[in-house]
C-alpha atoms as a PDB file:
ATOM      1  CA  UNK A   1      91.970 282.456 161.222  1.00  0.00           C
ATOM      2  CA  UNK A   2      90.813 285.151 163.667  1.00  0.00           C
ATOM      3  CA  UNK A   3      87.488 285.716 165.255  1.00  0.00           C
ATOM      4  CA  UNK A   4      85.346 288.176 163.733  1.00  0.00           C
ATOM      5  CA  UNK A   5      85.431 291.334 165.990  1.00  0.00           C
ATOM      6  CA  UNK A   6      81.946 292.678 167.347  1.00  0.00           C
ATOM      7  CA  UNK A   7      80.825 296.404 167.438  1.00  0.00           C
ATOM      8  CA  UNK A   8      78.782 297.766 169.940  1.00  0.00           C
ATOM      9  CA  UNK A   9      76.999 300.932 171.316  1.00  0.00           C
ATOM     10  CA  UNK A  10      77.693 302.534 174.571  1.00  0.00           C
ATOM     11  CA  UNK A  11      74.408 304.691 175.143  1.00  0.00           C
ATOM     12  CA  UNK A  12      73.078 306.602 171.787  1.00  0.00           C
ATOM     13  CA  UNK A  13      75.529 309.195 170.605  1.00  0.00           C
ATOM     14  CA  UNK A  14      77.109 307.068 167.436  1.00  0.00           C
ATOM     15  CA  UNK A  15      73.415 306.091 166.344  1.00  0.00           C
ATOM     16  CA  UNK A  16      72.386 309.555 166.948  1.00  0.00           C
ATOM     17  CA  UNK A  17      75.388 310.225 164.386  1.00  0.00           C
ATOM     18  CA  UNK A  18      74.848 308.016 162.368  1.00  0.00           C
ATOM     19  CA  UNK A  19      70.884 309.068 161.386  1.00  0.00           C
ATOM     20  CA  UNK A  20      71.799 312.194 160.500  1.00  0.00           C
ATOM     21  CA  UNK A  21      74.057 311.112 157.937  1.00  0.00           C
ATOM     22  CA  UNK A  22      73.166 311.163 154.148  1.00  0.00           C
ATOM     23  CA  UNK A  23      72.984 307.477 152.559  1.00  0.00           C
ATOM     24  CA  UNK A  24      76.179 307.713 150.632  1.00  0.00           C
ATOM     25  CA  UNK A  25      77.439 308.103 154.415  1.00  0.00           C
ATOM     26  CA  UNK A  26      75.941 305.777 155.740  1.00  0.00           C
ATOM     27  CA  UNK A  27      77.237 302.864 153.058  1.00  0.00           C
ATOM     28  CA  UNK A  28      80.953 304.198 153.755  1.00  0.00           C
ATOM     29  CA  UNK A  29      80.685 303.787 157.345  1.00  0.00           C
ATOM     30  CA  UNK A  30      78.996 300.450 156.980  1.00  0.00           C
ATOM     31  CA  UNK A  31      82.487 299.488 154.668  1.00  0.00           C
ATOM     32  CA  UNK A  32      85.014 300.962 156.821  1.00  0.00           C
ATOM     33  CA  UNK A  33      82.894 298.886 160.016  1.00  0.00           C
ATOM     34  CA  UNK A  34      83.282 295.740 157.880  1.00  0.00           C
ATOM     35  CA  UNK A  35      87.154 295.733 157.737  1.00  0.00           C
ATOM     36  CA  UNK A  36      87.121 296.375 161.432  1.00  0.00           C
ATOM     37  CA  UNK A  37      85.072 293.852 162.238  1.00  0.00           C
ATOM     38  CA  UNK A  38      86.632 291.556 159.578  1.00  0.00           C
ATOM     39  CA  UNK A  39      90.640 292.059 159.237  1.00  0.00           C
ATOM     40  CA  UNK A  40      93.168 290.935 161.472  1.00  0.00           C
ATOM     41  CA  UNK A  41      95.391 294.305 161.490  1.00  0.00           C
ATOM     42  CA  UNK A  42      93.074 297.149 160.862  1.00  0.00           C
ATOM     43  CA  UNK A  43      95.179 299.542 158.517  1.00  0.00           C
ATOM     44  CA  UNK A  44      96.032 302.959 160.441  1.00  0.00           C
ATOM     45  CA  UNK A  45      94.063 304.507 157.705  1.00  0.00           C
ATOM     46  CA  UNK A  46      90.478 302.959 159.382  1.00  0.00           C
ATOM     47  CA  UNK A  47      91.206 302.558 163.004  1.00  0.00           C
ATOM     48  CA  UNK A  48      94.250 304.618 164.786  1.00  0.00           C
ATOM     49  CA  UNK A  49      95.343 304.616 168.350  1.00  0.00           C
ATOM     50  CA  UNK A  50      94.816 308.462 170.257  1.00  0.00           C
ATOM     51  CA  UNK A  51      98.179 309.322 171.255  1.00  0.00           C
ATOM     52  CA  UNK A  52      97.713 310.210 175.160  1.00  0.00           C
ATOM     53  CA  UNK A  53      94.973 308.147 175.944  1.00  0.00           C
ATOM     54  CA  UNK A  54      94.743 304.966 177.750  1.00  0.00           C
ATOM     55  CA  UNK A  55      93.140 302.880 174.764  1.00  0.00           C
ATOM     56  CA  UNK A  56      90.734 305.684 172.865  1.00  0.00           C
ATOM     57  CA  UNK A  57      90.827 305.080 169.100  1.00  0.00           C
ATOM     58  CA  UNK A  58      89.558 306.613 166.432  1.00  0.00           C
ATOM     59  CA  UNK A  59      87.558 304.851 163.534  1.00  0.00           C
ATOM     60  CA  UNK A  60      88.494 306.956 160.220  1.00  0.00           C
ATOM     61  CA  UNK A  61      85.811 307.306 157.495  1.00  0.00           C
ATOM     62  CA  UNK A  62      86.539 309.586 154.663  1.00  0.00           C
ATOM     63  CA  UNK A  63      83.757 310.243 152.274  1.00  0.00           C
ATOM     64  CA  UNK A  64      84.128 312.076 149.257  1.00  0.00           C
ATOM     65  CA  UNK A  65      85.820 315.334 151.038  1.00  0.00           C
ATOM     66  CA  UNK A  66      84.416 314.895 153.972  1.00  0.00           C
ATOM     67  CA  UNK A  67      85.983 313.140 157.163  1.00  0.00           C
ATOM     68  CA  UNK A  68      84.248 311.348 160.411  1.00  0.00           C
ATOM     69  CA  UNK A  69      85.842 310.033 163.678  1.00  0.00           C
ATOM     70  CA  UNK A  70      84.083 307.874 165.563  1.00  0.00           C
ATOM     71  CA  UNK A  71      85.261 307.280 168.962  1.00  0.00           C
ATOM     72  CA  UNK A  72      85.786 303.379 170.215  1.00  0.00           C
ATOM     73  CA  UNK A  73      87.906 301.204 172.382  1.00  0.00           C
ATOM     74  CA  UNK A  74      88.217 297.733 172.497  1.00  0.00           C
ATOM     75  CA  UNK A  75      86.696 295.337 175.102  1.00  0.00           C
ATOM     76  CA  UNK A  76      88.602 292.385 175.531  1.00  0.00           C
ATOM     77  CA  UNK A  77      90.277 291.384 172.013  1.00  0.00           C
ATOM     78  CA  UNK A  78      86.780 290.833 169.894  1.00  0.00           C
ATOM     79  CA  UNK A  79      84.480 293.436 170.978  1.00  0.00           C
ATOM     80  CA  UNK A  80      84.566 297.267 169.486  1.00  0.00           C
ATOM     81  CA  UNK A  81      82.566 299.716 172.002  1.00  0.00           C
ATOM     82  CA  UNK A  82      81.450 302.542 169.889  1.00  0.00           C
ATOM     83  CA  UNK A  83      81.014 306.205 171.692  1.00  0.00           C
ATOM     84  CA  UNK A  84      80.385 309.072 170.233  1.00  0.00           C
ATOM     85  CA  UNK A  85      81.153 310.441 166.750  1.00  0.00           C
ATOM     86  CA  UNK A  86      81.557 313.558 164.753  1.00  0.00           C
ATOM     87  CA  UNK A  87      82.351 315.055 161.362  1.00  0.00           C
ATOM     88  CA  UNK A  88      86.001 316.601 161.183  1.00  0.00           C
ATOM     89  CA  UNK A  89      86.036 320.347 159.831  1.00  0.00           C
ATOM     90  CA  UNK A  90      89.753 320.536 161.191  1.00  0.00           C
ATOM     91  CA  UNK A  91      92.987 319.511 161.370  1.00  0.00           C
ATOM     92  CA  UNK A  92      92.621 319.147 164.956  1.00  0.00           C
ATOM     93  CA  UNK A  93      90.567 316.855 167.077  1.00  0.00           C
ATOM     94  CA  UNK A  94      87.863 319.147 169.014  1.00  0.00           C
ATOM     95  CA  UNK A  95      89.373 318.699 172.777  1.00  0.00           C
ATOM     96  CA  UNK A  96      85.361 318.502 174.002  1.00  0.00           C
ATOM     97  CA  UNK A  97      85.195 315.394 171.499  1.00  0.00           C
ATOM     98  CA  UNK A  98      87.625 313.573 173.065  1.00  0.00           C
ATOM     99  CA  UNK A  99      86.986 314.709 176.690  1.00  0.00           C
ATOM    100  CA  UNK A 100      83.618 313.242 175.920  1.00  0.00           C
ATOM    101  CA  UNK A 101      84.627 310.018 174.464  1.00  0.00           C
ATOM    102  CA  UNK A 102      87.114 309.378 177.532  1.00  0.00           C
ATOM    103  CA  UNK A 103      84.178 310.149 180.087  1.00  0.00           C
ATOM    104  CA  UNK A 104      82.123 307.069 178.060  1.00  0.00           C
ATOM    105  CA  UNK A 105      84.885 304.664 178.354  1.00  0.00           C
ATOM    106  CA  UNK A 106      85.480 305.019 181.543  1.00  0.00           C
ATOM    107  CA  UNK A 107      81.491 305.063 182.290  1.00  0.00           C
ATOM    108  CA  UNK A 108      81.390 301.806 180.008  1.00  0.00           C
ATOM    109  CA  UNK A 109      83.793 300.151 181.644  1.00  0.00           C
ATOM    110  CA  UNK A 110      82.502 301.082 185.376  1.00  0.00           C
ATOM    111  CA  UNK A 111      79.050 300.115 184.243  1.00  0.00           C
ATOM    112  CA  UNK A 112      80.385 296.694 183.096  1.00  0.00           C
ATOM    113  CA  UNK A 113      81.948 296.329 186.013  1.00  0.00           C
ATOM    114  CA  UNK A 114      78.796 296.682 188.247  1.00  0.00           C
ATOM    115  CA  UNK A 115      77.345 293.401 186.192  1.00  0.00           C
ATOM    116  CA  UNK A 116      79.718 291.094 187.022  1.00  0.00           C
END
């Protein structure tokens, strides 16, 4: 029996996201969030590791035809940080999304640091 895994917010951008979304949305990113918080080895399908970044994933939400990524990492073994988050009109990652999402994890993590 695992731990349930907690999510979290670093600063607004995935709530920001996330209001602008239509219900239907909002429900599917509330299911694909419970089977990250809830199952022991997320299929690649709902959470995927960013190839060339030190610990950036990617939380995958299809609805209907449309596709979101929203941008975590993990924080110790239990704890999701959420970043920021956007809908997918692409094959390809926007470069800016990512750039941003790296600049949050690292500011996360030096923020956390300061506490301690």
């Amino acid at each position: 029996m695992t731990t349930e895994r907690q999510i979290i917010f670093h600063r607004h951008y995935f709530q920001d996201f996330y209001l602008e979304q239509t219900e239907k949305v909002r429900e599917k990113i509330g299911y694909v969030f419970r089977v990250v918080k809830t199952v022991d080895k997320v299929p690649e399908k709902f959470l995927k590791h960013l190839e060339g970044t030190n610990g950036l994933y990617e939380i995958r939400i299809e609805s209907g035809t449309n596709i979101f990524r929203v941008f975590c990492c993990f924080d110790r073994e239990n704890i999701v940080v959420l970043f920021n988050a956007f809908q997918k009109k692409t094959q390809k990652t926007p470069k800016q999304e990512i750039e941003l999402a790296i600049k949050l994890k690292n500011e996360y993590f030096r923020l956390k640091g300061k506490t301690k």
